[in-house]
Protein backbone atom coordinates (compact mmCIF):
# COMPACT_ATOMS: atom_id res chain seq x y z
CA UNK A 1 113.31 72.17 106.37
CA UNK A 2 114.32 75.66 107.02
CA UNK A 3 112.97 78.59 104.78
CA UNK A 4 114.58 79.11 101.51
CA UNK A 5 116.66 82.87 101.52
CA UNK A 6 115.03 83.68 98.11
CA UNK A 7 111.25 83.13 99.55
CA UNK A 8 112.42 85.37 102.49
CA UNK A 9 113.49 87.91 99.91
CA UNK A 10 109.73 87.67 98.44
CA UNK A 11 108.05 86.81 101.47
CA UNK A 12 108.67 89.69 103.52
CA UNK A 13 107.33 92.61 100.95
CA UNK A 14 104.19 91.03 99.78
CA UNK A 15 103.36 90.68 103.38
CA UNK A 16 104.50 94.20 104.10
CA UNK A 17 102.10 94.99 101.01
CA UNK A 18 99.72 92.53 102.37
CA UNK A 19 99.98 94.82 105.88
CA UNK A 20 99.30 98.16 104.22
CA UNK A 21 96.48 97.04 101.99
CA UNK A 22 94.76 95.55 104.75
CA UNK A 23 95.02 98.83 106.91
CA UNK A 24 93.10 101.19 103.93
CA UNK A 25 89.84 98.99 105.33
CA UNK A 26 89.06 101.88 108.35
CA UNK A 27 90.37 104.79 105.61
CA UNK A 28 87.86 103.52 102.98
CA UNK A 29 84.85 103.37 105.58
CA UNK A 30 85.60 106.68 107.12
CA UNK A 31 85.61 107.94 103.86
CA UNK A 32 82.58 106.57 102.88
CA UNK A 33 80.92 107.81 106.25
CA UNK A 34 82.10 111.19 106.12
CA UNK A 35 81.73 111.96 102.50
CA UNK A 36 78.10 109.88 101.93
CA UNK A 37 76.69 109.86 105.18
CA UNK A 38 76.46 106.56 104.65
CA UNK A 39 74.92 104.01 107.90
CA UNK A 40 77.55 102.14 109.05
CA UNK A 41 75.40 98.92 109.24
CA UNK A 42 74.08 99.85 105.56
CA UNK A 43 78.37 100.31 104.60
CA UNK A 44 78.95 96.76 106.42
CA UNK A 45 76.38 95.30 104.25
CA UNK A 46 77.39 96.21 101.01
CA UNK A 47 80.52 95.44 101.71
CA UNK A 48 80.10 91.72 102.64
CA UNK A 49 77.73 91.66 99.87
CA UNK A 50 80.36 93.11 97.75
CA UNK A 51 82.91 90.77 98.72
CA UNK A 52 80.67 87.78 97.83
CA UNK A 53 80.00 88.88 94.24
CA UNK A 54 84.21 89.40 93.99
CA UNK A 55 85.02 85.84 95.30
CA UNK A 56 82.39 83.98 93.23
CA UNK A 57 83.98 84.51 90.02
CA UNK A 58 87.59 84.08 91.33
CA UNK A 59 87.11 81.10 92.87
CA UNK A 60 84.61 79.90 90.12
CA UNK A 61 87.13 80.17 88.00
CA UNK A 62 90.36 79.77 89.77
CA UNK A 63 89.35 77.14 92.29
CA UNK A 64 85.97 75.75 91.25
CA UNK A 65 86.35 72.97 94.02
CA UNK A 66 86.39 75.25 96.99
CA UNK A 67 82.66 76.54 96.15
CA UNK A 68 81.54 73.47 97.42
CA UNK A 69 80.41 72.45 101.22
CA UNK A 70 79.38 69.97 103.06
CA UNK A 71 75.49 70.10 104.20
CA UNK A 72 76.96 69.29 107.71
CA UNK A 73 79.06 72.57 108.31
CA UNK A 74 76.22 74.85 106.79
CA UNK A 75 74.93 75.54 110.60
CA UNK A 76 78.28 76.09 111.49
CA UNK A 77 79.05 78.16 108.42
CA UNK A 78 75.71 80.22 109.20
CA UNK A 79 76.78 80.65 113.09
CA UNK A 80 79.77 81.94 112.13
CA UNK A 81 78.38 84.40 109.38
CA UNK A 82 76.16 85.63 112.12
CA UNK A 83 79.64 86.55 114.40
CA UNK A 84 81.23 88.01 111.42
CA UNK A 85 78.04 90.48 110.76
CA UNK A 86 78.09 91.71 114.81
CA UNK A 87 81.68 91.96 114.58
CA UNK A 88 81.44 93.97 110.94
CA UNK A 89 79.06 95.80 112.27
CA UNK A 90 80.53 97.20 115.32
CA UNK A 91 83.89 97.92 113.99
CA UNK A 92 82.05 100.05 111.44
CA UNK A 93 80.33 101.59 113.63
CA UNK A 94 83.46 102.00 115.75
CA UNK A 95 85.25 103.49 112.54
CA UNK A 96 82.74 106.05 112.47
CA UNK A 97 82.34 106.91 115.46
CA UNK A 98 86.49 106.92 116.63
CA UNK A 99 88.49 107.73 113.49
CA UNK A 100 90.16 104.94 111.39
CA UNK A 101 93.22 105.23 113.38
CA UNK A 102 91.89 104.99 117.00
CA UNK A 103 89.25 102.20 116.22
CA UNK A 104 92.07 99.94 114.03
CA UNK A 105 94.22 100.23 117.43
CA UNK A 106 91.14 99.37 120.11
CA UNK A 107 90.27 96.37 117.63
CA UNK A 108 93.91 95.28 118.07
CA UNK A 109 93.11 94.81 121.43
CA UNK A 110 91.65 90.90 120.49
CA UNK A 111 94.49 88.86 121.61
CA UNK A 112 93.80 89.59 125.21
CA UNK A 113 90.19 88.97 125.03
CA UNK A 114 90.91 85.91 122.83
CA UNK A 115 93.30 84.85 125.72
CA UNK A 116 90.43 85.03 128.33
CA UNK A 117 88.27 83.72 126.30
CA UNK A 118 90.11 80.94 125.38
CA UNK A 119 90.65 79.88 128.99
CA UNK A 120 86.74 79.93 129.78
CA UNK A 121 85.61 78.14 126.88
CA UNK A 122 88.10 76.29 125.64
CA UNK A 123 90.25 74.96 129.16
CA UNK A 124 93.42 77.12 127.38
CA UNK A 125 96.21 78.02 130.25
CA UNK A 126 96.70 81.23 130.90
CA UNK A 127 100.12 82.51 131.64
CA UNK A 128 102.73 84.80 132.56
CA UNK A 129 102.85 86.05 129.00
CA UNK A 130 99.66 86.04 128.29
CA UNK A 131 98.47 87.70 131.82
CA UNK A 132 101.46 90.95 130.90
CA UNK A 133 99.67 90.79 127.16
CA UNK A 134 96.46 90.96 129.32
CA UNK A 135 97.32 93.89 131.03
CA UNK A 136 98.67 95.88 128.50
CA UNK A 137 95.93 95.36 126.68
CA UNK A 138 93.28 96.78 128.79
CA UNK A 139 95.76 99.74 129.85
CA UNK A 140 96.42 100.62 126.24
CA UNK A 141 92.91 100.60 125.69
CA UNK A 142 91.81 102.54 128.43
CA UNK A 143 94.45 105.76 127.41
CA UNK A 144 93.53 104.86 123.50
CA UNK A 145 89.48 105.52 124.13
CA UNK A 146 89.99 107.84 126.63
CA UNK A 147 88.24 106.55 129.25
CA UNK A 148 89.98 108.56 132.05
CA UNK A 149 88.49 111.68 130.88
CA UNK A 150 84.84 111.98 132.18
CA UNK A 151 83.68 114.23 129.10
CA UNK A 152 84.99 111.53 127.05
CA UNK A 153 81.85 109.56 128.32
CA UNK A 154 79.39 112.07 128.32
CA UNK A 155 80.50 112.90 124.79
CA UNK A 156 81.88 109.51 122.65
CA UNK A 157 79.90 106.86 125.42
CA UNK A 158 78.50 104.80 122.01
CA UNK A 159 82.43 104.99 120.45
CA UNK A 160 84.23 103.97 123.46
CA UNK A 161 81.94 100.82 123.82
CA UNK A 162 81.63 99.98 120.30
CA UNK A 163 85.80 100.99 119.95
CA UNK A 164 86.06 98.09 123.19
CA UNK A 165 83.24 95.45 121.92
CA UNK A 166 85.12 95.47 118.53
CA UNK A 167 88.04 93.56 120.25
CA UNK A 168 85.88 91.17 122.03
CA UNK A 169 83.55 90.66 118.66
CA UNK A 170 87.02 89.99 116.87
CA UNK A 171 88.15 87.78 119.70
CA UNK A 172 85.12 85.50 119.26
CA UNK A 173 85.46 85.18 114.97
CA UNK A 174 89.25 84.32 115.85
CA UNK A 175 88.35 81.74 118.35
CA UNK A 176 85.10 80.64 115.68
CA UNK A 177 88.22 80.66 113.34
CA UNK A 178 90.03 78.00 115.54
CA UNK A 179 87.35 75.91 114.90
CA UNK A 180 86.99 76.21 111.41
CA UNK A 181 90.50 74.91 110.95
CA UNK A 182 89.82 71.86 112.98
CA UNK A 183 87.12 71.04 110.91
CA UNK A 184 89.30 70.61 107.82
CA UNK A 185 87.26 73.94 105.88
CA UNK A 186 89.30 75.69 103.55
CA UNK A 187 90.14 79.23 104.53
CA UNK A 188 88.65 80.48 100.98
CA UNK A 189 85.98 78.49 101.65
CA UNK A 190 84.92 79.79 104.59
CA UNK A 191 85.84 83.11 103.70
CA UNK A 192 82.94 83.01 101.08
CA UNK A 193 80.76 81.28 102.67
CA UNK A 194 81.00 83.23 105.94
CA UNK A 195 80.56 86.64 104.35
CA UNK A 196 77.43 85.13 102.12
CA UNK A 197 75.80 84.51 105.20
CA UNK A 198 76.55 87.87 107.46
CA UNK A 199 75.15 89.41 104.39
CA UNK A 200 71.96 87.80 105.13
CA UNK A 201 72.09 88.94 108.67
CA UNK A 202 72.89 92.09 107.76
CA UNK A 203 70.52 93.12 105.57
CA UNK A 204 68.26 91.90 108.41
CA UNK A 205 69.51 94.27 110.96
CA UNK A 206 69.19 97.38 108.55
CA UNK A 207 65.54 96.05 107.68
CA UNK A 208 64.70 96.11 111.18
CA UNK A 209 61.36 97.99 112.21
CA UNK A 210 62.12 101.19 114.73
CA UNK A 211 65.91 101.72 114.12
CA UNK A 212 66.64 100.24 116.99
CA UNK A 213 70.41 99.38 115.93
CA UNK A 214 72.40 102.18 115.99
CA UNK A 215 73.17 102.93 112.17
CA UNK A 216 71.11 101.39 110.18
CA UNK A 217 68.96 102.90 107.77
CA UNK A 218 65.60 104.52 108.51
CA UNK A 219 63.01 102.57 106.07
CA UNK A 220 63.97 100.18 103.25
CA UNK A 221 64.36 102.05 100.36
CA UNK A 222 67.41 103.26 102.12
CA UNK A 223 69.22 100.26 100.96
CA UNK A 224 70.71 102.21 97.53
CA UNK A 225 71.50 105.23 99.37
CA UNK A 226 74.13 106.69 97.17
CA UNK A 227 71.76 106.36 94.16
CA UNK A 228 73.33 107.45 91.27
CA UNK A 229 76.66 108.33 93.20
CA UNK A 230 78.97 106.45 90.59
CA UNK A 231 81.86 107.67 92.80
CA UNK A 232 80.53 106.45 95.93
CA UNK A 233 79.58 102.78 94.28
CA UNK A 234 82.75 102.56 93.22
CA UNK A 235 84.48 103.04 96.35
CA UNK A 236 82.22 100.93 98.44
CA UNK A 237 83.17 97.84 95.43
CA UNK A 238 87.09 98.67 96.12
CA UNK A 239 86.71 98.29 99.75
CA UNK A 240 85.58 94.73 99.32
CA UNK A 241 87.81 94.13 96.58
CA UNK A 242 91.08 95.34 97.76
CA UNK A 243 91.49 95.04 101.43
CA UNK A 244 89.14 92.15 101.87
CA UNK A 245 90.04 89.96 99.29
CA UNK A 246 93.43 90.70 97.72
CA UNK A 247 95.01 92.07 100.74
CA UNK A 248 93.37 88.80 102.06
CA UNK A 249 95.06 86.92 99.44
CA UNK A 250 98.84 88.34 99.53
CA UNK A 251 99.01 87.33 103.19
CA UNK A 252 98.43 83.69 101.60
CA UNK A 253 100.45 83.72 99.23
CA UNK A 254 103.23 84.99 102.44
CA UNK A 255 102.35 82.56 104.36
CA UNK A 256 103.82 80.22 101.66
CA UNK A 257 107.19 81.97 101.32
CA UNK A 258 107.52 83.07 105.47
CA UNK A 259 106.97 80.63 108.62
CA UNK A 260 103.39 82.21 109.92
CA UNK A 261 105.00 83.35 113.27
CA UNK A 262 106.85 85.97 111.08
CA UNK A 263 103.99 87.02 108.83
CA UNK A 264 101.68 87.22 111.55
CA UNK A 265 104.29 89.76 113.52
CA UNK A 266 104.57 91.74 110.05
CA UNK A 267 100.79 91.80 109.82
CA UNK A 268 100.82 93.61 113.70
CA UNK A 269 101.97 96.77 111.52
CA UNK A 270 98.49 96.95 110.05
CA UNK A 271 97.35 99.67 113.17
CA UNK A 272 100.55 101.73 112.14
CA UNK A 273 99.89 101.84 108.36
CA UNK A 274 96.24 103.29 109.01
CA UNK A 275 97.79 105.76 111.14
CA UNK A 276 99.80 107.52 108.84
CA UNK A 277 97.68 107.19 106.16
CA UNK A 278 94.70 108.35 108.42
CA UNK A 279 96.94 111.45 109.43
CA UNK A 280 98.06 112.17 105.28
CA UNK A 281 94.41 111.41 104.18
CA UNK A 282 91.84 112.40 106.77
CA UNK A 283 93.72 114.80 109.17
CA UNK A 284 93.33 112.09 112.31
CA UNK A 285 95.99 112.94 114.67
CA UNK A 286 96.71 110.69 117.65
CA UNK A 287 97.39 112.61 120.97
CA UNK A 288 100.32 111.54 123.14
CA UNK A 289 98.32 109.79 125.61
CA UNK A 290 96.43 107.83 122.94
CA UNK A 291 100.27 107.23 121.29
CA UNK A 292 101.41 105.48 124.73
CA UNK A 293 97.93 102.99 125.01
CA UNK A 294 98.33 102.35 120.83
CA UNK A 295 102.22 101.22 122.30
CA UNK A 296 100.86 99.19 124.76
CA UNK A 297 98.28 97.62 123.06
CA UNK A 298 100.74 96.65 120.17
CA UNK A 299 103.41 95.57 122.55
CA UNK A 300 101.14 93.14 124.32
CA UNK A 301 100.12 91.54 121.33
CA UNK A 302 104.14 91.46 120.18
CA UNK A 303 104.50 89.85 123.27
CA UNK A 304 101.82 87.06 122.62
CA UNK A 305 103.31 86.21 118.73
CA UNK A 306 106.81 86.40 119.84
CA UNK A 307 105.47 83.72 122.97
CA UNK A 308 103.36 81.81 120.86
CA UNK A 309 105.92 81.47 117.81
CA UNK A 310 108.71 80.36 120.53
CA UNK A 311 106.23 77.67 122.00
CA UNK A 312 105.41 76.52 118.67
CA UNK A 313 109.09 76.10 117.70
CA UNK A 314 109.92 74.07 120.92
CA UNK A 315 107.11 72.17 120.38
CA UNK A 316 108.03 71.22 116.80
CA UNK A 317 111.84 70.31 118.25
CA UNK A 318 110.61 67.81 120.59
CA UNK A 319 108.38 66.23 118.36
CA UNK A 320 111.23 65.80 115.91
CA UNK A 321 109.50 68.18 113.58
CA UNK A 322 111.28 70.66 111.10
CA UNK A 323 111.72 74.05 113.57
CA UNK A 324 110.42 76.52 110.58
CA UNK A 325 109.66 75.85 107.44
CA UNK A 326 107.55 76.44 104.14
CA UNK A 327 104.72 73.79 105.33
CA UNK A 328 104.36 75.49 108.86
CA UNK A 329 100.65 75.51 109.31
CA UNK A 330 98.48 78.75 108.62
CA UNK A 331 97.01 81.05 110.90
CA UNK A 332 93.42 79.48 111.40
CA UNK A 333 91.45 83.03 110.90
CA UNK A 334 91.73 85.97 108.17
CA UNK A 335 92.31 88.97 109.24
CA UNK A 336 88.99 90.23 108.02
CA UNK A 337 89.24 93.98 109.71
């Protein structure tokens, strides 16, 4: 069954939409960094928490069924909280420290470590494609963080690795995301469930004794920081709200009107939307250098959807299977950045 031309005609803006909601996540945390001071491990806290208390009541009321879990993936569900919270908090931390443009582009960077990763712990080939995606990858993020200038270590050291581990950290929830989908857990599900339990972890981490995390809060009564900052409270609620869980939710709702091969290439425009709205809104300005590694980052992971849609549709045709359809599967991890 080939997809309809009228869910093609909806398809493609609400995952546009889907796209540009999803890239405000780095705007609202630099925001909130810049303008509150706010810890980024404190920021990544309330926003998982904040997310929780949003998807309660939707699902509670929407889709009462999918609050429920089975004891038996609770250890699972915990384990991959406990990615989720490293991986929260080192993008934030890479948002703060790189820009919201610069640190959405290094995080792109995840296919290629999800590639390498795949082969060593899950026996996946690795090849021609995925070696060029490889080495675009690590190129683009080498000009991006600019590693080849030496002050650029002496003075960003803590952005460049955080701006780098954010890909890996990213690479490991999509490859804990894999697995979720082979265990048959809803993605709503696990969406809930995985941000209730990094919001455990995370409050650990800022409650910490010594500070020995790199932004996290300084003694526990640090935990309301913006006090009576209405403003601030209000912001830090539409971060979880928005890009979390209803950009979260119009890339669903595509991925029931487009084949996921073409919503997942629309979603690659995410690093592009926080660029321009970076540059309108907070004055970040790539340099030309940094423009050529964001191209080759971007192009590598082109390369690896365009491959992987192509090897899914061959596979489909020999099995007999409809070559693109409404009821091709979903991609088996949000994109959560």
């Amino acid at each position: 069954m080939t997809t309809a031309p009228s869910n093609l005609t909806r398809g493609y803006p609400i995952a546009l939409l889907s796209a540009a909601i999803l890239s405000t996540t780095a705007i609202f945390i630099r925001y909130l960094t810049q303008t509150y001071a706010l810890p980024p491990l404190l920021l990544a806290f309330w926003r998982a928490g904040f997310v929780v208390l949003t998807l309660l009541p939707v699902l509670g009321v929407l889709r009462p069924s999918l609050l429920g879990v089975r004891r038996d993936h609770l250890f699972y569900l915990s384990l991959y909280g406990f990615v989720l919270a490293i991986f929260n908090s080192v993008w934030t931390l890479s948002v703060d420290l790189n820009g919201a443009a610069v640190s959405t582009v290094l995080a792109y960077s995840s296919p290629a470590f999800t590639a390498v990763l795949g082969r060593w712990l899950l026996q996946e080939r690795i090849n021609l494609a995925k070696i060029v995606a490889i080495s675009f990858s690590i190129g683009g993020c080498v000009l991006v963080s600019g590693m080849l200038d030496i002050t650029a270590w002496q003075v960003n050291l803590l952005g460049i690795v955080t701006g780098l581990l954010s890909g890996l950290c990213y690479a490991v929830y999509s490859l804990m995301g894999r697995s979720a989908s082979r265990r048959g857990l809803n993605p709503w599900t696990t969406l809930l469930y995985t941000f209730a339990f990094a919001t455990i972890f995370l409050l650990f981490f800022n409650l910490l004794p010594g500070s020995y995390l790199p932004g996290t809060i300084g003694q526990p009564a640090d935990l309301f920081w913006l006090g009576s900052e209405l403003a601030g409270w209000g912001i830090l609620f539409l971060l979880a709200a928005i890009p979390t869980v209803f950009g979260y939710g119009l890339y669903n709702v595509s991925l029931s009107l487009l084949p996921s091969s073409v919503a997942n290439l629309i979603l690659t425009l995410e690093p592009a939307f926080t660029a321009v709205i970076a540059y309108l809104l907070l004055g970040e300005r790539f340099t030309g250098v940094q423009i050529a590694g964001g191209l080759l980052i971007l192009g590598g992971v082109l390369l690896l959807r365009i491959y992987e849609g192509r090897r899914a549709l061959l596979g489909r045709s020999r099995s007999g299977l409809p070559a693109a359809g409404d009821n091709e599967p979903q991609p088996e991890h949000p994109p959560v950045l």
